[in-house]
Protein backbone atom coordinates (compact mmCIF):
# COMPACT_ATOMS: atom_id res chain seq x y z
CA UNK A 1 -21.35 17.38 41.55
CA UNK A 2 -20.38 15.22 38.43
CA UNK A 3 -23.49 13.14 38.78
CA UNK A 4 -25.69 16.36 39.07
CA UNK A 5 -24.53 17.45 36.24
CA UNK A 6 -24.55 14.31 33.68
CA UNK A 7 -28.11 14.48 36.00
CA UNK A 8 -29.30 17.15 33.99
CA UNK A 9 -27.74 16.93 30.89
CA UNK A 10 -29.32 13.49 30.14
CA UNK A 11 -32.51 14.85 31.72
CA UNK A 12 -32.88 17.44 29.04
CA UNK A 13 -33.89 16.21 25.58
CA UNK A 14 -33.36 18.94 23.90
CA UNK A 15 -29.86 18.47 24.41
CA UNK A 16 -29.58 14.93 24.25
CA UNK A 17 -31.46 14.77 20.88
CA UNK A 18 -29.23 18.10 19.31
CA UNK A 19 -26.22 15.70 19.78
CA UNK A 20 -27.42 13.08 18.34
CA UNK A 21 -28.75 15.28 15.52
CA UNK A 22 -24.82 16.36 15.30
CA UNK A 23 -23.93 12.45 14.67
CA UNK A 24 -26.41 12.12 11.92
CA UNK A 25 -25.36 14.90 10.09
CA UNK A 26 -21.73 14.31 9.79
CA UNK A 27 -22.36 10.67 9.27
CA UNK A 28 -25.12 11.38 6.20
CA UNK A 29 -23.12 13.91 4.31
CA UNK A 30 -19.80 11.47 5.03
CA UNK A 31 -21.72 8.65 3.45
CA UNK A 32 -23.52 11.02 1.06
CA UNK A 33 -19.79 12.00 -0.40
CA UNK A 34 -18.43 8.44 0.05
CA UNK A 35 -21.81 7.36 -2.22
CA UNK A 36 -21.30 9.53 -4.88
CA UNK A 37 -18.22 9.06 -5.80
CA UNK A 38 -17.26 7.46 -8.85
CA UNK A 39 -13.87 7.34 -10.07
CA UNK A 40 -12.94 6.57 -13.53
CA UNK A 41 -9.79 6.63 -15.54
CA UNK A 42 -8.76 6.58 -19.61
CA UNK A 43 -5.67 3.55 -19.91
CA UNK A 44 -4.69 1.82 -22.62
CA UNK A 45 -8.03 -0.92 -21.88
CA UNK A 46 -10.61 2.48 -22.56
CA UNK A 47 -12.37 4.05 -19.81
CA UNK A 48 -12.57 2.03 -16.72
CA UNK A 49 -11.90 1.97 -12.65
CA UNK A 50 -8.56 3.63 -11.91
CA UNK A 51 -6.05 1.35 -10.73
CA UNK A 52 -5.26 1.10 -7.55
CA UNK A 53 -2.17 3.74 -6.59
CA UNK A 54 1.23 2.91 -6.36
CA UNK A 55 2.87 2.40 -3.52
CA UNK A 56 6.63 3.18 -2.03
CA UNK A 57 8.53 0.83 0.03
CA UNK A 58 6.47 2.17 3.09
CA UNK A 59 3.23 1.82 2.04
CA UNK A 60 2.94 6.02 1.47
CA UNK A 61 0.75 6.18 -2.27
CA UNK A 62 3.61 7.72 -4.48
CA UNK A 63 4.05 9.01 -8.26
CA UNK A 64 6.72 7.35 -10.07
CA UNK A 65 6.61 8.78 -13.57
CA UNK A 66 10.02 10.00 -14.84
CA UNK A 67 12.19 9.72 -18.23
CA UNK A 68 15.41 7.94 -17.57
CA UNK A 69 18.64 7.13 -19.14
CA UNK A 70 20.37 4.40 -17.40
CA UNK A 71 23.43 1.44 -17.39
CA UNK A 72 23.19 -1.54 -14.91
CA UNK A 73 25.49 -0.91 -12.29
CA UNK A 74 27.11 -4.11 -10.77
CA UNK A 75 28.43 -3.69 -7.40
CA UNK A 76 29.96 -0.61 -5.94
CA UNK A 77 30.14 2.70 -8.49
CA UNK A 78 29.06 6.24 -9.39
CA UNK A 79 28.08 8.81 -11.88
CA UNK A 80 28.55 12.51 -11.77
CA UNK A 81 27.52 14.58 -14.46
CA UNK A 82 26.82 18.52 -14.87
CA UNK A 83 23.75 19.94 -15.58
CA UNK A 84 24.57 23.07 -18.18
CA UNK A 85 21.04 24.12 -18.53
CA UNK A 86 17.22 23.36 -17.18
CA UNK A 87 14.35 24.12 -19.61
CA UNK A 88 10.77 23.50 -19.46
CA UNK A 89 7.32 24.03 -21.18
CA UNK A 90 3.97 24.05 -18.97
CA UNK A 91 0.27 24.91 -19.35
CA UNK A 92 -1.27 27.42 -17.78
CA UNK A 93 -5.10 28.91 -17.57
CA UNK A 94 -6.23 29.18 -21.29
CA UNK A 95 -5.88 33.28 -22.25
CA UNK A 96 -8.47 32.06 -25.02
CA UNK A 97 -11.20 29.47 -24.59
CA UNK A 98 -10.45 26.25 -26.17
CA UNK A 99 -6.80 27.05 -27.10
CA UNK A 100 -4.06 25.61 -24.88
CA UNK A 101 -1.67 28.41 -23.56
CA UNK A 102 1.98 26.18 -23.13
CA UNK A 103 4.28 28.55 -21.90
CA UNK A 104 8.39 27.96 -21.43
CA UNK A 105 9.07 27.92 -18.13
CA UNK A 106 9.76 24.98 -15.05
CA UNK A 107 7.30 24.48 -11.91
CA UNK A 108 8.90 24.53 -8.58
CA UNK A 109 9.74 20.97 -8.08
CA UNK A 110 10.50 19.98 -11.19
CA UNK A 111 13.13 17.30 -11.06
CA UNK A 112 16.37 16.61 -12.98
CA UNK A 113 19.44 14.84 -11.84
CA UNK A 114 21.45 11.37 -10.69
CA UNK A 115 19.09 8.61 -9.69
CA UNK A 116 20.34 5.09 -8.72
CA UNK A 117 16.67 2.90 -7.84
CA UNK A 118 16.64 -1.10 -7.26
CA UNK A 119 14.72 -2.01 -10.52
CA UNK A 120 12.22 0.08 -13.25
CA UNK A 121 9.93 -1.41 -11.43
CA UNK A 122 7.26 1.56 -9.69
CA UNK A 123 7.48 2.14 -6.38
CA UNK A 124 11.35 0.39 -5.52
CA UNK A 125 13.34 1.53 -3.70
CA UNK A 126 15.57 4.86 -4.96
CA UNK A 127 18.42 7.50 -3.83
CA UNK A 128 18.87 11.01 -6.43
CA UNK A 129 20.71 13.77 -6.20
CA UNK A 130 18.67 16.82 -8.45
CA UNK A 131 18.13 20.19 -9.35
CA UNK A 132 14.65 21.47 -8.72
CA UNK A 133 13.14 24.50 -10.33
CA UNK A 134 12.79 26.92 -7.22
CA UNK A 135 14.26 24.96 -4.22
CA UNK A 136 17.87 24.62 -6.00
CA UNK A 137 19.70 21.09 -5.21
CA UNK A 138 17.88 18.17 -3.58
CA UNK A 139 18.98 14.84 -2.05
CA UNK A 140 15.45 12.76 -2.18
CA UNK A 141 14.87 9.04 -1.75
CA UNK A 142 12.14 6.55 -1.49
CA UNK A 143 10.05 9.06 -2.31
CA UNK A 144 9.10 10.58 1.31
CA UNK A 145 12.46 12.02 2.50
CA UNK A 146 13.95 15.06 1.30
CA UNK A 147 16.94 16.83 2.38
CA UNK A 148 18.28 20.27 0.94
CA UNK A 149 21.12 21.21 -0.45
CA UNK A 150 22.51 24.29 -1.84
CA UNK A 151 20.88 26.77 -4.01
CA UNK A 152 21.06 26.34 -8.12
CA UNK A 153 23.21 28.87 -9.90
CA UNK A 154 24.12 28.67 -13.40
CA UNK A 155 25.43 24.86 -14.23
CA UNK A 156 25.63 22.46 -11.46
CA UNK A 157 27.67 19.59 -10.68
CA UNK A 158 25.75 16.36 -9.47
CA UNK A 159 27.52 13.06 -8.45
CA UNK A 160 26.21 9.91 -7.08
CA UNK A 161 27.69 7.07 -5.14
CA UNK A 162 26.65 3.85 -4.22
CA UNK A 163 28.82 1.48 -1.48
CA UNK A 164 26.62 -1.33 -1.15
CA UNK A 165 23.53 -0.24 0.54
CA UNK A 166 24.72 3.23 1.32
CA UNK A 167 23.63 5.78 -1.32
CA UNK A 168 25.93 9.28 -1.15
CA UNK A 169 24.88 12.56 -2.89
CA UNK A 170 27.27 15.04 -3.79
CA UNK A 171 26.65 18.92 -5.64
CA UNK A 172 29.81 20.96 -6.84
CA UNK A 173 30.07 24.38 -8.54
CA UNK A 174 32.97 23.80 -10.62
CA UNK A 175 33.54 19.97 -10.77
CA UNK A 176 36.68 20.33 -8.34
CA UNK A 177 35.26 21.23 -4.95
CA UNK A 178 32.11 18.70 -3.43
CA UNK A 179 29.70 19.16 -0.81
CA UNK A 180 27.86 16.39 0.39
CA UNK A 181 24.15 17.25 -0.20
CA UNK A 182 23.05 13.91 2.04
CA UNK A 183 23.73 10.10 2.46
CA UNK A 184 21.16 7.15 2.55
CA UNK A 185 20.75 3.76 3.07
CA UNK A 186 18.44 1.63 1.00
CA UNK A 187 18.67 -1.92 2.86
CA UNK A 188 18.61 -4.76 0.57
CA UNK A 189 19.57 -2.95 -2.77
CA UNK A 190 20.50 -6.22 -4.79
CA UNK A 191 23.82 -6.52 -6.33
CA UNK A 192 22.85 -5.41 -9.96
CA UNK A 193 21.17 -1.62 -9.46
CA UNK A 194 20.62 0.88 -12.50
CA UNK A 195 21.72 4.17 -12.34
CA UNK A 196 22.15 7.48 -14.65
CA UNK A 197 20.47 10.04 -15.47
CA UNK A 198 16.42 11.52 -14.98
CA UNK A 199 13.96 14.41 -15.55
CA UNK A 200 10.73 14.44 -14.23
CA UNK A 201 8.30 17.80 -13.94
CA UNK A 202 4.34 17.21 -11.42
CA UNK A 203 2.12 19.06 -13.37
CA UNK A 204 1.40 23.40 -13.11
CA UNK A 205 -1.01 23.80 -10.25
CA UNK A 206 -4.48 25.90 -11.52
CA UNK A 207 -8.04 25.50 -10.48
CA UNK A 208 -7.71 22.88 -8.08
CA UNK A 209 -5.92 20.50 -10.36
CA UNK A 210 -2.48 20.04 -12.32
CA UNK A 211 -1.99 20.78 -16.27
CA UNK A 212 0.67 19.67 -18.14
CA UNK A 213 4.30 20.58 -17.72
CA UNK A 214 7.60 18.96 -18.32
CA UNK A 215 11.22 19.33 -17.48
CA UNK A 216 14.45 19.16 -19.89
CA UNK A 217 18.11 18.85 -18.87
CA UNK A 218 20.90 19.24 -20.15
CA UNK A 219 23.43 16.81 -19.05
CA UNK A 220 27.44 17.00 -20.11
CA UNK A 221 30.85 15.90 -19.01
CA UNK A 222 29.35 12.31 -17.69
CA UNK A 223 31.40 9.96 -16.21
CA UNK A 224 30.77 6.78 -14.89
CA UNK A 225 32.13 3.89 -12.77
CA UNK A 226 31.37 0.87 -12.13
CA UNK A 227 29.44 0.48 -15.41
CA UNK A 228 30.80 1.36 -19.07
CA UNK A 229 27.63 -0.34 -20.81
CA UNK A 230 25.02 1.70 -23.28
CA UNK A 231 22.59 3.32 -22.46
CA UNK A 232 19.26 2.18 -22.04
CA UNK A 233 16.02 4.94 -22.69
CA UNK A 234 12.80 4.12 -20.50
CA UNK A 235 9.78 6.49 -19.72
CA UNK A 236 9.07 5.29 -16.75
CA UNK A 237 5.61 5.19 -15.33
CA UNK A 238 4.26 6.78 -19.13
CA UNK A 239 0.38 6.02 -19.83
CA UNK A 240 -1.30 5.34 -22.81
CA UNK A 241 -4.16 6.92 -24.70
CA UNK A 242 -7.02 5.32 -24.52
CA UNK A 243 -5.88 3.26 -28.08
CA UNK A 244 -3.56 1.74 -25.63
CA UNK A 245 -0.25 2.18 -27.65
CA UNK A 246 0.03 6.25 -27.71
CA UNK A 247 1.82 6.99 -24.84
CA UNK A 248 0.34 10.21 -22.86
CA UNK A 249 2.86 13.14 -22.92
CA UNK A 250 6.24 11.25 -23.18
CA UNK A 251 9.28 11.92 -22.66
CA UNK A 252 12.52 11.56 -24.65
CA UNK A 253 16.41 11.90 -24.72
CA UNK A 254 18.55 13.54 -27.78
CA UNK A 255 22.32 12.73 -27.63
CA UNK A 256 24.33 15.87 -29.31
CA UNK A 257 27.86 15.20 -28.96
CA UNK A 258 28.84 14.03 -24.96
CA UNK A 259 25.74 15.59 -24.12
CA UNK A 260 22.45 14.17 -23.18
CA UNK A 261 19.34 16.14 -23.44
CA UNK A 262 16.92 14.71 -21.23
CA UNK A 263 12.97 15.65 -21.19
CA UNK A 264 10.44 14.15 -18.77
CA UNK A 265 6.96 14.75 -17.30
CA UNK A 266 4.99 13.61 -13.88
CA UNK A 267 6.85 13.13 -10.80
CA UNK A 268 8.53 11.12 -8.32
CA UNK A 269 7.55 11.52 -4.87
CA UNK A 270 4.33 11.08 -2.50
CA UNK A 271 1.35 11.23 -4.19
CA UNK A 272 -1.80 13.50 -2.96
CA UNK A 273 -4.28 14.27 -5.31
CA UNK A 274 -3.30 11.36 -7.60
CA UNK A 275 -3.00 9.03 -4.75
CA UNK A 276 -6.89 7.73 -4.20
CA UNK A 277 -9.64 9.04 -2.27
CA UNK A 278 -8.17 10.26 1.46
CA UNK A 279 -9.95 8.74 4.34
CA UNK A 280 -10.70 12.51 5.93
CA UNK A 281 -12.56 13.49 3.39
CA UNK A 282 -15.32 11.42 5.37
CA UNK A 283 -15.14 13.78 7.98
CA UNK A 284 -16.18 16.45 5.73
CA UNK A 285 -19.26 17.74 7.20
CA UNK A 286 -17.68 17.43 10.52
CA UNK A 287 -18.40 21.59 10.34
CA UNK A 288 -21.75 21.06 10.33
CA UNK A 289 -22.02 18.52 13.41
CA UNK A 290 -20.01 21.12 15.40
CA UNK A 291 -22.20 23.77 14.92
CA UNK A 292 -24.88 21.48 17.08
CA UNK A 293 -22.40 20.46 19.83
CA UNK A 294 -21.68 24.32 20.21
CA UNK A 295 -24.86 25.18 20.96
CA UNK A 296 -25.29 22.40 23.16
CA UNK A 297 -22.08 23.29 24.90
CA UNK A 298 -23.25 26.90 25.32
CA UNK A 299 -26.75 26.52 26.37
CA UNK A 300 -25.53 23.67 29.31
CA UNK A 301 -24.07 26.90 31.08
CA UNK A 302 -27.15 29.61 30.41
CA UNK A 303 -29.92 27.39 31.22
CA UNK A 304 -28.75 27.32 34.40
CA UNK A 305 -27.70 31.23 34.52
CA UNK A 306 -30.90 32.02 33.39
CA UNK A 307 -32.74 30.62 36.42
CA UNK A 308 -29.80 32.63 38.42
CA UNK A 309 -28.02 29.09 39.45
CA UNK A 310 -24.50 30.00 38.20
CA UNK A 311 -22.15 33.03 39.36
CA UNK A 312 -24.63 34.36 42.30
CA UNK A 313 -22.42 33.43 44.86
CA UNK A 314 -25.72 32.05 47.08
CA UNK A 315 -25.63 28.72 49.13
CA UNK A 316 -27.26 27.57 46.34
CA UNK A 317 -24.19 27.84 44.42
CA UNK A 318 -21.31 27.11 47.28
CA UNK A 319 -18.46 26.37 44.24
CA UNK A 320 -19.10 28.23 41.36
CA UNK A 321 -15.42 27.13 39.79
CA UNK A 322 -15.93 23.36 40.84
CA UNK A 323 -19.35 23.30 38.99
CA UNK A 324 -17.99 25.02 35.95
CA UNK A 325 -15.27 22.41 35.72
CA UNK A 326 -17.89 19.75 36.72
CA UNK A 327 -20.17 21.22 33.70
CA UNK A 328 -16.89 21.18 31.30
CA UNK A 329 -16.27 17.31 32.37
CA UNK A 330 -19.69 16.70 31.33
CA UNK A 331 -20.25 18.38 28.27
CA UNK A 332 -16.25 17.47 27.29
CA UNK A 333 -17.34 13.65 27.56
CA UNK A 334 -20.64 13.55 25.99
CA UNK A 335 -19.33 15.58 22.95
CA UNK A 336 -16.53 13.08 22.88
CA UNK A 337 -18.75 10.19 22.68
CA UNK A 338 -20.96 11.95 19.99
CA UNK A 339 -17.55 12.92 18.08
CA UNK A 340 -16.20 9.20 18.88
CA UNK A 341 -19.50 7.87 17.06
CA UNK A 342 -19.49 9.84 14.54
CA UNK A 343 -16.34 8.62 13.26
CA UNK A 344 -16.26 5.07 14.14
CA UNK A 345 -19.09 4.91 11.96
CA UNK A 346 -18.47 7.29 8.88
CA UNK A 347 -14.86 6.47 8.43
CA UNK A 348 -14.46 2.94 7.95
CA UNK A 349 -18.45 2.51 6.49
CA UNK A 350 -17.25 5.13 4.09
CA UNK A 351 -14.31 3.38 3.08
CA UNK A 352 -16.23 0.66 2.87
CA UNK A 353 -18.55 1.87 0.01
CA UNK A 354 -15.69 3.86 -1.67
CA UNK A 355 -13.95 0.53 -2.30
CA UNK A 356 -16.88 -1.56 -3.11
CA UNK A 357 -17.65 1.12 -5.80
CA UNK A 358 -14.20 0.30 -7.36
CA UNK A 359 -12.66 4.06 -6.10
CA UNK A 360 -8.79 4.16 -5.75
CA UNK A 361 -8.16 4.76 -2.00
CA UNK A 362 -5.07 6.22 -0.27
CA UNK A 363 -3.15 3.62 1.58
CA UNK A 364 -4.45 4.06 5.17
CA UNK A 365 -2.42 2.37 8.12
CA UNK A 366 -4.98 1.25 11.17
CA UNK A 367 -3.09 3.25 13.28
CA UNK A 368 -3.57 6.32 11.50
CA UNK A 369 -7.50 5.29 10.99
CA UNK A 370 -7.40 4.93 14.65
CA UNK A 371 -5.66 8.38 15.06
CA UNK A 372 -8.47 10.07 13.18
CA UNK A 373 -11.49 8.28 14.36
CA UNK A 374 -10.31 9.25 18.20
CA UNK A 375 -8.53 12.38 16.92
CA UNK A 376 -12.19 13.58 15.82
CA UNK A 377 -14.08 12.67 19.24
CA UNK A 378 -10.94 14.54 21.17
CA UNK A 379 -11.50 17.73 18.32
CA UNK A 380 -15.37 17.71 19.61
CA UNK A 381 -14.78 17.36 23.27
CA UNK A 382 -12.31 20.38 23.05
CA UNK A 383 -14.47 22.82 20.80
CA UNK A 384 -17.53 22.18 23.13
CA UNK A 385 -14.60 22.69 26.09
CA UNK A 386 -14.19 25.87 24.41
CA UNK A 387 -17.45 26.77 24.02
CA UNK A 388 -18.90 26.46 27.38
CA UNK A 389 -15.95 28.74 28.51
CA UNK A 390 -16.78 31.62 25.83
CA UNK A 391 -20.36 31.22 27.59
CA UNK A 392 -19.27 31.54 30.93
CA UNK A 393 -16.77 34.29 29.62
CA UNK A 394 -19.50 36.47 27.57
CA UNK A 395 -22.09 35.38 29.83
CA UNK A 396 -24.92 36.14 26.47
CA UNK A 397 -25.92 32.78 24.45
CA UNK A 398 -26.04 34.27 21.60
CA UNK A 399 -22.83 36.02 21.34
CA UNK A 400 -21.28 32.83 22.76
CA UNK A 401 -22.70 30.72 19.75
CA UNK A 402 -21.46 33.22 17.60
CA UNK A 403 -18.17 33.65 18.68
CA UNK A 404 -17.76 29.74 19.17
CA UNK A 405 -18.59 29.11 15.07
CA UNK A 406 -16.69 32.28 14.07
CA UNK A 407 -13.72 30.46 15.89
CA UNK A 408 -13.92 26.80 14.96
CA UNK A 409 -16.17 26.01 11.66
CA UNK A 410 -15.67 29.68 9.65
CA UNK A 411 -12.02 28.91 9.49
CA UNK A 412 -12.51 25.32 8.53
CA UNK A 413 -15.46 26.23 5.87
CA UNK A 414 -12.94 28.98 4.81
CA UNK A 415 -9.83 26.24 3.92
CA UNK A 416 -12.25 24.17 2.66
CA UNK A 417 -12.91 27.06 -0.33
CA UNK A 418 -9.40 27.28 -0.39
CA UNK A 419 -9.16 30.77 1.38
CA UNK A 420 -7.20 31.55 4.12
CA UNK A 421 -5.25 28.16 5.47
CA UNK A 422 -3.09 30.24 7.85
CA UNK A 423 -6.02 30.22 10.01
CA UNK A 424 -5.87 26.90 10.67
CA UNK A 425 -2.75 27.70 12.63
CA UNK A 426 -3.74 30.68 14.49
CA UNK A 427 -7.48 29.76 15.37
CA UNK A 428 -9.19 26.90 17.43
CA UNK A 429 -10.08 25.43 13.78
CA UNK A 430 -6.38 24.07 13.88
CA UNK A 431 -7.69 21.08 15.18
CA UNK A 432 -8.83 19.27 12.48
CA UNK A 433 -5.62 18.68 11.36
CA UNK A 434 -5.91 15.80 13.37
CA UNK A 435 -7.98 14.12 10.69
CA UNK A 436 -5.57 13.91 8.04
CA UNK A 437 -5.30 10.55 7.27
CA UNK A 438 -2.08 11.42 4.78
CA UNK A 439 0.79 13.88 5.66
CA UNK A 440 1.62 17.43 4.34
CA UNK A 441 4.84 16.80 2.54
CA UNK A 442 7.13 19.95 2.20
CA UNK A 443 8.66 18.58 -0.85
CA UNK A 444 5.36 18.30 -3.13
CA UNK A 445 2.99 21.46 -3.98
CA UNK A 446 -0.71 20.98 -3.61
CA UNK A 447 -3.56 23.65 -3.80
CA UNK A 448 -4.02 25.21 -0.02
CA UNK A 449 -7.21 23.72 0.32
CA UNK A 450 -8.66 20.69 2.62
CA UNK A 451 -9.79 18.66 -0.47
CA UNK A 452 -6.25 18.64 -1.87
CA UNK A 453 -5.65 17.26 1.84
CA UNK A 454 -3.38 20.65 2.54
CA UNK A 455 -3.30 21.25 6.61
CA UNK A 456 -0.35 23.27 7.39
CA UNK A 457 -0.45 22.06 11.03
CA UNK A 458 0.83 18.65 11.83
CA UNK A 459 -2.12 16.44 13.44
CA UNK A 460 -0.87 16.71 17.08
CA UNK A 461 0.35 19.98 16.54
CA UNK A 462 -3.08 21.13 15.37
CA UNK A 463 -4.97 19.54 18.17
CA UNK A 464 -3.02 21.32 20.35
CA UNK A 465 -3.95 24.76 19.56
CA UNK A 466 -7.41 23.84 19.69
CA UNK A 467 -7.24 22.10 23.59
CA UNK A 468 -4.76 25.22 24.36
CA UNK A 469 -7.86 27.56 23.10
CA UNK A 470 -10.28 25.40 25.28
CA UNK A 471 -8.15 24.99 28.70
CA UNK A 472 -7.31 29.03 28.53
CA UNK A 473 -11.26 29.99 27.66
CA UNK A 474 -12.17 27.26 30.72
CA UNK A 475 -9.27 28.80 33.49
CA UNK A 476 -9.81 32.22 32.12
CA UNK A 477 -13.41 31.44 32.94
CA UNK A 478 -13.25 29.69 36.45
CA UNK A 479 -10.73 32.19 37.84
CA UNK A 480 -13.55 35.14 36.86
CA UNK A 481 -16.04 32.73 39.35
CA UNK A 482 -13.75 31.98 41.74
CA UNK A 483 -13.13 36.43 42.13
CA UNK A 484 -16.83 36.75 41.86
CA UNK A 485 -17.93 34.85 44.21
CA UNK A 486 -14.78 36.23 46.81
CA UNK A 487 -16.51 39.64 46.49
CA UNK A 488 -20.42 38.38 46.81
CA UNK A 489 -20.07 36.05 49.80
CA UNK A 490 -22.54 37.84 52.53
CA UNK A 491 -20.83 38.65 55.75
CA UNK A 492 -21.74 36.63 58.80
């Protein structure tokens, strides 16, 4: 029955040449994007190629821009300190063209707190304990794990240990009582580390890209152990304007008394936006292709209907079930191998140009490129799954074709806009979370939209839903032949 089936498929070229029209069209608007992009930055050199990102200690593109107010601590030690008060200044949409509204006020995860880190060097290793703006106190380290503490009210208490590699954080409302926020180990922290105090602020999220914003703290009642030195002021990670000895929206430190006031811009954590080019965005007109294998997937099951082959229950059609599931194996496979096609080729060829044309690209493991070229051909093979069930559900083309789309690539065209990302956990759309070649961290805030790289689904997760979708439609569908054909078998 399998054989019949590939039989016809391959023996129709209508179908055979509207899946290979679904290859070329995710492939040319993949390499089409990948083409056209041209990324340029403004560093102290002039305009130029962006440099490539910086990267944490595994490999993750991160931001490590931050002011901080440090001693060299030699061997074992600690700081605690209390934060008395958290200020802030940000931009937000210009109320009148052409003149920047700055506004007081912190963004969610803006940053200020204890921070103990191998070297100034970007990307080292790091442990700090830290207020945030909305998500109170925060135990963060090598930039990619994040562990919550309590919530922030009024001054807090911060303290930070170190005991050779192991790195403890510690939050207190009154300076008498500690919690333990979280406890890390950063192996092969040498024996000289530097450690104090930091403030950091990403930028205010509007129109699909961050303005300005910065963080101040103030610190008080700092003690120390383990070092009894001076302090030392560095802004971290600070650009230049383009006369290469500005620096861009520094940060500072003004000491009043025991206190330190702290103010510092950009971030330290995983980097999205600001990280490169993301190997999904390859996939972009992946949409498109899917609208051909749909209608592929649909019209394999009413071609057949049409000419009264499927659902009669006549010796014609003995199994009706067994050649619906040998239809789905079919269609399933070929989609796959159109889907696996389509992004062996557009993903790494796209990468390809993208580099050559001097683009920043996110750090891509080749197990994760792996994951989303075969993630993509196991996306197709379910959706066209899906649809071939919704066919023999609905048993109209049309409304098959239409429900298939409305499912799968409206949702996906929708996050795309930015509108609507729940959908891609409710819907069959939730598959294409298994392209995302970087995760969704919980700790950084990115526009909802797939070309800030925002799924809320984890890849598996999301693939999940969308095979769940297509083995329900499918069973839903067999089990309706299967009680049609009980009731329409002629008596002997």
């Amino acid at each position: 029955m399998l054989r019949a089936e590939w039989t016809k498929f391959r023996s129709a070229r209508g179908w055979v040449l509207a899946m290979a029209a679904s290859v070329l069209v995710t492939v040319s608007l993949g390499l089409l994007i990948a083409g056209g992009v041209r990324s340029t930055c403004v560093t102290g050199k002039g305009e130029g190629p962006c440099p490539a990102p910086v990267v944490g200690p595994d490999g993750t593109a991160v931001r490590d821009k931050y002011y901080f107010v440090h001693q060299p601590l030699k061997g074992n030690g600690s700081i605690t300190a209390r934060v008395s008060d958290m200020t802030g200044q940000m931009r937000l949409p210009d109320a009148v063209p052409g003149v920047r509204n700055i506004k007081k006020g912190v963004v969610p995860w803006a940053k200020v707190g204890l921070l103990v880190r191998q070297s100034l060097k970007q990307g080292t290793p790091y442990a700090a304990v830290m207020l945030t703006g909305d998500h109170g106190v925060r135990m963060q380290d090598n930039f990619t794990h994040d562990v919550p503490g309590g919530p922030h009210n009024g001054p807090q208490w911060l303290r930070l240990t170190r005991s050779g590699d192991t790195i403890a954080g510690y939050e207190s409302d009154d300076g008498k009582t500690w919690t333990e926020v979280s406890t890390v180990k950063l192996t092969g922290l040498p024996p000289t580390v530097e450690i104090g105090l930091f403030a950091t602020s990403p930028g205010a999220l509007w129109e699909m890209a961050e303005a300005f914003a910065q963080a101040t703290a103030t610190f008080d009642q700092i003690t120390l152990q383990g070092a009894n030195g001076s302090w030392r002021r560095d802004d971290v990670g600070v650009t230049m304007e383009s006369d290469g000895k500005t620096p861009h929206h520094p940060g500072g430190v003004v000491e009043s008394g025991d206190k330190l006031i702290v103010t510092g811009g950009g971030d330290i954590g995983p980097a999205t936006m600001e990280g490169g080019v993301r190997a999904d965005l390859m996939l972009i007109g992946g949409g498109v292709g899917l609208i051909l294998v749909l209608v592929v997937a649909v019209t394999f099951f009413t071609a057949e209907r049409r000419r009264g082959l499927i659902g009669t229950g006549l010796p014609a059609e003995p199994h009706p079930a067994r050649r619906l599931a040998a239809k789905a194996t079919v269609v399933g496979a070929v989609a796959f191998v159109a889907g696996l096609v389509t992004s062996g080729v557009v993903v790494p060829v796209g990468l390809a140009m993208l580099r050559a044309h001097q683009n920043p690209i996110q750090p891509i493991t080749l197990g994760t490129e792996l994951r989303v070229i075969v993630g993509y051909a196991a996306l197709t093979a379910a959706a066209a799954v899906l649809a071939l069930g919704l066919a023999a559900l609905v048993k109209r083309g049309i409304v098959a074709i239409g429900l298939a789309i409305a499912l799968v690539v409206v949702p996906y065209f929708l996050a795309i806009a930015g509108l609507v990302p729940w959908l891609l956990m409710i819907t069959p759309a939730a598959g294409f979370a298994i392209t995302q070649s970087i995760p969704t961290f919980a700790h950084v805030d990115v526009n909802q939209s797939l070309f800030a790289g925002y799924y809320p689904l984890p890849p598996w997760a999301g693939l999940a839903v969308t095979c769940g979708y297509a083995a329900l439609a499918l069973g839903a569908a067999m089990a309706a032949q299967r009680r049609k054909a009980s009731f329409q078998v002629p008596l002997p």
